[in-house]
N, C-alpha and C. Protein backbone atom coordinates (compact mmCIF):
# COMPACT_ATOMS: atom_id res chain seq x y z
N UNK A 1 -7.03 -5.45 29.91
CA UNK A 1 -5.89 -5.72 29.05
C UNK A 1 -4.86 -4.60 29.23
N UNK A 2 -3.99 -4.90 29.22
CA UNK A 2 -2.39 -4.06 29.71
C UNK A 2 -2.35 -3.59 28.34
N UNK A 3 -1.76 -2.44 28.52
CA UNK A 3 -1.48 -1.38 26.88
C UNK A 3 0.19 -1.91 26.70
N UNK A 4 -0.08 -2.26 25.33
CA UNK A 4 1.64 -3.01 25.03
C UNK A 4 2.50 -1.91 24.98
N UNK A 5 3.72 -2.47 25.95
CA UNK A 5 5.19 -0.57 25.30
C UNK A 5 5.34 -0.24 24.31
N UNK A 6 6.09 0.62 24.31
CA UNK A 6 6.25 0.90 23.03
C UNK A 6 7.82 0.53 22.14
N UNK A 7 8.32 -0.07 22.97
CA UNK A 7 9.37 -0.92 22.65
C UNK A 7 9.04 -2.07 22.01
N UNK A 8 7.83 -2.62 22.55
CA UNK A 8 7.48 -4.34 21.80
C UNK A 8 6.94 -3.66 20.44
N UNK A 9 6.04 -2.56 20.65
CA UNK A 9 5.55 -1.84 19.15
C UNK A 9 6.29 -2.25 18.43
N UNK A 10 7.25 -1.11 18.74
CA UNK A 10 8.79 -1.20 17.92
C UNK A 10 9.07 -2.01 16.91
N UNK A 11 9.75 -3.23 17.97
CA UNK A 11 10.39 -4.56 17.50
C UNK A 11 9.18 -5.21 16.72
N UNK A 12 7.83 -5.06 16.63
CA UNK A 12 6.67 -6.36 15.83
C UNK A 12 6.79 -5.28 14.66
N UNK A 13 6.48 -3.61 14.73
CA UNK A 13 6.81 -2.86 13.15
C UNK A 13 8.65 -2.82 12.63
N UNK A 14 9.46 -3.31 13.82
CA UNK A 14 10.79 -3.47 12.86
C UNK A 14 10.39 -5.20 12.02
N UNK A 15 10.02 -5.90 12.75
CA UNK A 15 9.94 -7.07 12.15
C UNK A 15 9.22 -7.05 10.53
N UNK A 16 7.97 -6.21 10.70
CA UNK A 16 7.20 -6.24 9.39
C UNK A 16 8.04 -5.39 8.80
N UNK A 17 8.83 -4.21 8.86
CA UNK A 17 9.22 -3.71 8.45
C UNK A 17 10.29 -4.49 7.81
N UNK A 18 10.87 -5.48 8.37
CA UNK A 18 11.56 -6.44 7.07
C UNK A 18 11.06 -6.99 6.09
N UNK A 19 9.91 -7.53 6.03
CA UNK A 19 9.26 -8.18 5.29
C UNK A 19 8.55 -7.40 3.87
N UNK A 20 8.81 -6.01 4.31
CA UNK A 20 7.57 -5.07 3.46
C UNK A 20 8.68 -4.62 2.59
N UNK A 21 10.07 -5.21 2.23
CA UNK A 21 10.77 -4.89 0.98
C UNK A 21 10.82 -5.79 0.18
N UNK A 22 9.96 -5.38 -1.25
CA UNK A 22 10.15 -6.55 -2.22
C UNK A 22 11.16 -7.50 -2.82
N UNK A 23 12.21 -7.06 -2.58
CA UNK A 23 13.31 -7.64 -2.84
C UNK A 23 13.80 -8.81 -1.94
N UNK A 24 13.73 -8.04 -0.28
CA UNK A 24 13.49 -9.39 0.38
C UNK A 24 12.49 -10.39 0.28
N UNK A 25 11.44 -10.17 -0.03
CA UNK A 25 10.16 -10.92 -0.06
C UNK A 25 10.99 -12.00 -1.42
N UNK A 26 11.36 -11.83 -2.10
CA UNK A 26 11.69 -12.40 -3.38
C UNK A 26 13.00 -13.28 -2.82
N UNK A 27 13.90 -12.39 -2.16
CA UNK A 27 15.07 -13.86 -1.74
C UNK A 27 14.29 -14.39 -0.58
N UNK A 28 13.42 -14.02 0.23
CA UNK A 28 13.07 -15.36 0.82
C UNK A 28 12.12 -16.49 0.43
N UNK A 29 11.37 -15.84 -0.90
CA UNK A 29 10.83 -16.77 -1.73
C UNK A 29 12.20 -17.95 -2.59
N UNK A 30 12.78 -17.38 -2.77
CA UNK A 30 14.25 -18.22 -3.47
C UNK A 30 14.57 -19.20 -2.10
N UNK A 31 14.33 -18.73 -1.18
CA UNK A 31 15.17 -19.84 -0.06
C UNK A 31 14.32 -20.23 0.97
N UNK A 32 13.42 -20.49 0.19
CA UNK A 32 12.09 -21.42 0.79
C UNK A 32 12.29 -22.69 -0.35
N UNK A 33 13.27 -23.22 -0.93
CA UNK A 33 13.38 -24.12 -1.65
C UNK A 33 14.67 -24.56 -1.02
N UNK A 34 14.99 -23.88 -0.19
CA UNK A 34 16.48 -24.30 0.67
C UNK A 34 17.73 -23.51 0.56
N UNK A 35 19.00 -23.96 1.09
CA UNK A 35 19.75 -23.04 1.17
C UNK A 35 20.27 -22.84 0.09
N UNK A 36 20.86 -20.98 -0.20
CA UNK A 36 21.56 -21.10 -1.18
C UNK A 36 22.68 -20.22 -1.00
N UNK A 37 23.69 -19.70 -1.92
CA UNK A 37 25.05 -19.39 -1.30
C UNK A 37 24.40 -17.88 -2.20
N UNK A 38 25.13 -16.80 -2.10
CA UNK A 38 24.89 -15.02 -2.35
C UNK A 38 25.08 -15.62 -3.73
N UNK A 39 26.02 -15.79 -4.55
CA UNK A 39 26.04 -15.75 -5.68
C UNK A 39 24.68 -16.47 -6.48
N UNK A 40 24.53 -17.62 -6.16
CA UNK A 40 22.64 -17.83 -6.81
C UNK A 40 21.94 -16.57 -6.78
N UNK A 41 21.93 -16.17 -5.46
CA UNK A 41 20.76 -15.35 -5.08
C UNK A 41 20.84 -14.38 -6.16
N UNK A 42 21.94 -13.49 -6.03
CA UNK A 42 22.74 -12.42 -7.12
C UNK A 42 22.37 -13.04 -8.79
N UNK A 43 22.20 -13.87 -9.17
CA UNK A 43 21.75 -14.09 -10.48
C UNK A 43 20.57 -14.28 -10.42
N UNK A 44 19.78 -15.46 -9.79
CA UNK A 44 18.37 -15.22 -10.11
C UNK A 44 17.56 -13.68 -9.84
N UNK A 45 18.06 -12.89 -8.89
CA UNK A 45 17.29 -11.80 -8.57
C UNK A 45 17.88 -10.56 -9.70
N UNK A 46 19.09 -10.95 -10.55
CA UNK A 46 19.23 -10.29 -11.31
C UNK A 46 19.40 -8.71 -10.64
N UNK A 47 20.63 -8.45 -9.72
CA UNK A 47 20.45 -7.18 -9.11
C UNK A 47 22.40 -7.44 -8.83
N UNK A 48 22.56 -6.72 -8.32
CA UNK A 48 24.00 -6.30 -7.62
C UNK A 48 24.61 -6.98 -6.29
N UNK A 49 25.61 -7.77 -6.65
CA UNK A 49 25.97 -8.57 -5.54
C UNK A 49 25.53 -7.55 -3.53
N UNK A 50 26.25 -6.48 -3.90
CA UNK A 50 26.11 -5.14 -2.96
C UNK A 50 24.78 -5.47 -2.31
N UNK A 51 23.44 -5.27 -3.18
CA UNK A 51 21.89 -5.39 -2.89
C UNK A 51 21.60 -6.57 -2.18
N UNK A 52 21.58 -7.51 -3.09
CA UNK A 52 21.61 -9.01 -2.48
C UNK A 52 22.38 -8.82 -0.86
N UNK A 53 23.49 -8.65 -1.09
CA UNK A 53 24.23 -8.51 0.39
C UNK A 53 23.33 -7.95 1.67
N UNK A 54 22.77 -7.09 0.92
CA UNK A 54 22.84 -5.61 2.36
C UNK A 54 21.09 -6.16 2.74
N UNK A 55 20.21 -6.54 1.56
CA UNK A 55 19.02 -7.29 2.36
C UNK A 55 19.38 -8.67 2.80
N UNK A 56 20.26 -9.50 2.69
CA UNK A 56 20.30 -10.72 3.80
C UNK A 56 21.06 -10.24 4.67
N UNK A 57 21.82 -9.19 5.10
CA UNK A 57 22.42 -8.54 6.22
C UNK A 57 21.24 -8.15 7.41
N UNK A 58 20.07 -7.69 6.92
CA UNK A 58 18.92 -7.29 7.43
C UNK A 58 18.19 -8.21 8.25
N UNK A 59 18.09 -9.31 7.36
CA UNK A 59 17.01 -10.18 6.87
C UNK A 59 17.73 -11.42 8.15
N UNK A 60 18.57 -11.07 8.26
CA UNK A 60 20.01 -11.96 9.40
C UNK A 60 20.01 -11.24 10.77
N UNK A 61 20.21 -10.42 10.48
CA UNK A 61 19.74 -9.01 11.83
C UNK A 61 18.55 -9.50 12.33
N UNK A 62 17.38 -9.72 11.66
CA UNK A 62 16.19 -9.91 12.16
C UNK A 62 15.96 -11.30 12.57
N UNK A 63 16.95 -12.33 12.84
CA UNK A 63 16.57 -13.66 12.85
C UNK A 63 15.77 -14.16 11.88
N UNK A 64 15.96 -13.50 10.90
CA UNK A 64 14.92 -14.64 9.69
C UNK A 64 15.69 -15.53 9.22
N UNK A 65 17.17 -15.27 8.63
CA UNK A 65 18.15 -16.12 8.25
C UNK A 65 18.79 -16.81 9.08
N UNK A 66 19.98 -17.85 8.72
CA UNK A 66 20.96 -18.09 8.85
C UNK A 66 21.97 -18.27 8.35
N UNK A 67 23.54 -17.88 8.44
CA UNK A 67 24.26 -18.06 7.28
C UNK A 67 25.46 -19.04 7.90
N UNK A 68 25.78 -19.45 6.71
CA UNK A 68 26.96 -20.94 7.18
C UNK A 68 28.51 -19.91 5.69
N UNK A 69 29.61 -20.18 6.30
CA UNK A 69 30.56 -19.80 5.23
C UNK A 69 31.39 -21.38 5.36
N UNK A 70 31.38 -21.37 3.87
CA UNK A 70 32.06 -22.72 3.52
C UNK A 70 33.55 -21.70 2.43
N UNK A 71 34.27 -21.90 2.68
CA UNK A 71 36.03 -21.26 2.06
C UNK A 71 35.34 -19.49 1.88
N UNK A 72 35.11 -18.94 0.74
CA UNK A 72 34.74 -17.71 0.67
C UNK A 72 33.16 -17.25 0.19
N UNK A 73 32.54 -18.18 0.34
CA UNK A 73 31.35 -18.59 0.06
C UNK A 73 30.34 -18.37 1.12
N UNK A 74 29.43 -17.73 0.94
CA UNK A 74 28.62 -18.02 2.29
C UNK A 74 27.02 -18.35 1.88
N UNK A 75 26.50 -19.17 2.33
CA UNK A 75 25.07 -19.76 2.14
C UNK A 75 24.01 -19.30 3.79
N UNK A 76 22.86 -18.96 2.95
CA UNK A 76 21.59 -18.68 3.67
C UNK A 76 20.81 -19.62 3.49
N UNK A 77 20.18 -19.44 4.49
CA UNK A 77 18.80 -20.49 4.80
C UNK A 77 18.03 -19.60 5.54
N UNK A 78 16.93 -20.35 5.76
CA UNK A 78 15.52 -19.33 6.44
C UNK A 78 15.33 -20.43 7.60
N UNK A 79 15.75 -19.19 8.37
CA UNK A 79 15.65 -19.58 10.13
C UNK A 79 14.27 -19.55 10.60
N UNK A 80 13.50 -18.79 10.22
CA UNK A 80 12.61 -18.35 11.28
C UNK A 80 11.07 -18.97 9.78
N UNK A 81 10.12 -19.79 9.77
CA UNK A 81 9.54 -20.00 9.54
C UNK A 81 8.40 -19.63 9.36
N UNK A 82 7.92 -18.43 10.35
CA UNK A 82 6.85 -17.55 10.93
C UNK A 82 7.28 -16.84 9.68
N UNK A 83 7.94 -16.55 8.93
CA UNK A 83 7.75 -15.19 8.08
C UNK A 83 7.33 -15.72 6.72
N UNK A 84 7.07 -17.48 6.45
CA UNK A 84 6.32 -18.17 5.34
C UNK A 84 5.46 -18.05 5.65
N UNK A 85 4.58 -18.34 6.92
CA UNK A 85 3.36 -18.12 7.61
C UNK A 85 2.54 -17.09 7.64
N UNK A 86 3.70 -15.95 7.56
CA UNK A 86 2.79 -14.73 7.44
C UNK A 86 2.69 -14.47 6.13
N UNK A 87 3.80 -14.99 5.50
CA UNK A 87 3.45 -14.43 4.01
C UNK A 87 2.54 -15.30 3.15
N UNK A 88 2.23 -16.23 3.32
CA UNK A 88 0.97 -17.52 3.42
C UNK A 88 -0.29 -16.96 3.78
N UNK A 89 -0.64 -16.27 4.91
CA UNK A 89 -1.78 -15.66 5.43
C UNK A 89 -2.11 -13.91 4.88
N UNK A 90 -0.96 -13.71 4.38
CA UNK A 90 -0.74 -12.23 3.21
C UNK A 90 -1.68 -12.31 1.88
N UNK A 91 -1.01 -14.03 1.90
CA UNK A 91 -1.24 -13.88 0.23
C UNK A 91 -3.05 -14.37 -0.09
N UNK A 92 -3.40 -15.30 0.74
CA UNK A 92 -4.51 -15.91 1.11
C UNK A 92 -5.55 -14.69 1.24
N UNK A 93 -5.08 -13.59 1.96
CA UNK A 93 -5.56 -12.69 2.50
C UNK A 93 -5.99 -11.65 0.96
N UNK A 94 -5.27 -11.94 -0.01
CA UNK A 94 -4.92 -10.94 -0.84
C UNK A 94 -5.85 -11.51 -2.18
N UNK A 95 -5.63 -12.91 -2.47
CA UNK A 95 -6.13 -14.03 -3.20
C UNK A 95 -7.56 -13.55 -3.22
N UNK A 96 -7.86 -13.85 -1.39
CA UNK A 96 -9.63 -13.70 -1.37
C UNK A 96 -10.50 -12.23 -1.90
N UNK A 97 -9.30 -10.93 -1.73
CA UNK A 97 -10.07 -9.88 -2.11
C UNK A 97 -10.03 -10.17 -3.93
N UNK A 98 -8.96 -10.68 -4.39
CA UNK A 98 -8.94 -10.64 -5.64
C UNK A 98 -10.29 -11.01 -6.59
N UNK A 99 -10.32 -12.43 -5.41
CA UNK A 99 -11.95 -13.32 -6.16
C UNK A 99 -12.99 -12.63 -5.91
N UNK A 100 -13.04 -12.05 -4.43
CA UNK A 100 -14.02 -11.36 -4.13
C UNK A 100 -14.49 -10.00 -4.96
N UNK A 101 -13.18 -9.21 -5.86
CA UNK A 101 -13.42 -8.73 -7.17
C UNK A 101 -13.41 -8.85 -8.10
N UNK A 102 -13.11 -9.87 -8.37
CA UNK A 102 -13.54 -10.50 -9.83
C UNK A 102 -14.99 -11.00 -9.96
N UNK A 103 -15.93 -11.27 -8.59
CA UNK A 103 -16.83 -11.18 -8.53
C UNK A 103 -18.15 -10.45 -8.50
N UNK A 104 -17.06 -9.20 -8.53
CA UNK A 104 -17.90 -8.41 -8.90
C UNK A 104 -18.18 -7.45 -10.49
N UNK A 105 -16.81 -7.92 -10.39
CA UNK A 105 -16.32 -7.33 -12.21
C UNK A 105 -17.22 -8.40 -13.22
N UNK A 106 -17.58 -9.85 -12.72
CA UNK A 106 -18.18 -10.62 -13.66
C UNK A 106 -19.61 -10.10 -13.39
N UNK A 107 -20.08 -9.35 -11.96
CA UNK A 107 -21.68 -9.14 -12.05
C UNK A 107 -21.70 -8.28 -12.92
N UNK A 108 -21.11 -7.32 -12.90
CA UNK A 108 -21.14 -5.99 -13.53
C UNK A 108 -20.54 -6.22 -14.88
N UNK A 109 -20.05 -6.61 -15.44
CA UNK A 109 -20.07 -7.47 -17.00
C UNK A 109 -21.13 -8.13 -17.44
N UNK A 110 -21.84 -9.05 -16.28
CA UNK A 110 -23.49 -9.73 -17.09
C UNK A 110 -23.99 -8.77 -17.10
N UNK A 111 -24.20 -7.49 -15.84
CA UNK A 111 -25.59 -6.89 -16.01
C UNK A 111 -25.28 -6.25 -17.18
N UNK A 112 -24.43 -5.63 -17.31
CA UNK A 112 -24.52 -4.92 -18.97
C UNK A 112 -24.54 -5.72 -20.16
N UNK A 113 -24.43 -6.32 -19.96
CA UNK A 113 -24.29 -8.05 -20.77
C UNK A 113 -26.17 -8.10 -21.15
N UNK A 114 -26.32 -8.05 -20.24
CA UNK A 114 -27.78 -7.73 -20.46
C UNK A 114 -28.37 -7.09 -20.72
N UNK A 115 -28.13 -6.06 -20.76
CA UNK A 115 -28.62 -4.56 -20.90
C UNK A 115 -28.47 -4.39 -22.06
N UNK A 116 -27.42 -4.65 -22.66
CA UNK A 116 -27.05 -4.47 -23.78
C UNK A 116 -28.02 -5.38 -24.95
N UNK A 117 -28.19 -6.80 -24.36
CA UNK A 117 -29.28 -7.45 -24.99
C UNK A 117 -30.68 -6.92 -25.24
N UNK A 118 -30.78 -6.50 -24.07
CA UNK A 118 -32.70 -5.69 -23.49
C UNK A 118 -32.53 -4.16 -24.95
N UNK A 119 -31.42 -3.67 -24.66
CA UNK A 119 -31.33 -2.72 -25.77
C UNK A 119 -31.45 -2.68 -26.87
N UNK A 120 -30.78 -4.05 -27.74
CA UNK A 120 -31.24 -4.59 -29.08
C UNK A 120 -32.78 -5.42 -29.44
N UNK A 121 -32.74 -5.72 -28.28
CA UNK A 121 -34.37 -6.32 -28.46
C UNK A 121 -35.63 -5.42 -28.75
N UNK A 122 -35.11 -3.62 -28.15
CA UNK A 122 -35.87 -3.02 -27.78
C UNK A 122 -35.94 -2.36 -29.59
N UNK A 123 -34.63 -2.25 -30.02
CA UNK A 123 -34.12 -1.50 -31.50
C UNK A 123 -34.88 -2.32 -32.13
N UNK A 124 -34.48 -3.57 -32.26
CA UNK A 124 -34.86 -4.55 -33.62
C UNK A 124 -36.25 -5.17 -33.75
């Protein structure tokens, strides 16, 4: 196996490196329901037209978006599909440790659950 450059490095940690700001994660959750123009975005995310701006500037940079301007208006959409996919296989990924500790938080709740029983049985 050929050792990858360090240029492709690069570009796959600039790519995640878009994805790993919550704010973007949140407008591309907003426009996974379809396109919408900055001003939606700017109210539901409840932040500063400026903010909103400067992560779909990014988020456009990186081929994730696309933007259309209709008079002074401009609307985004999500170009690149692979970044629902990953965030699909994130969350899946994230889901399973969750159950996988809650499964353990419920063992460790019976056993004392029990213990606690074995203890009064032992008093009374």
């Amino acid at each position: 196996m050929e050792p990858i450059s360090a240029e492709v490095i690069q570009q796959v940690a600039d790519y995640f490196s878009v994805l790993s700001e919550p704010m973007r994660l949140k407008i591309l959750n907003l426009l996974g329901s379809g396109e919408k123009c900055v001003q939606e975005l700017v109210e539901v995310t409840v932040t500063s037209q400026a903010n909103v701006s400067k992560h779909l500037k990014v988020m456009m940079q990186a081929g994730i978006l696309t933007r259309r301007t209709e008079g002074t208006s401009s609307f985004y959409r999500v170009a690149d599909d692979l970044s629902f996919q990953l965030c699909s296989l994130v969350c899946d990924r994230i889901a399973s440790r969750i159950e996988e500790q809650a499964k353990h938080f419920r063992a460790f709740s019976f056993s004392n659950q029990e213990m606690s029983t074995q203890e009064v049985g032992v008093d009374g």
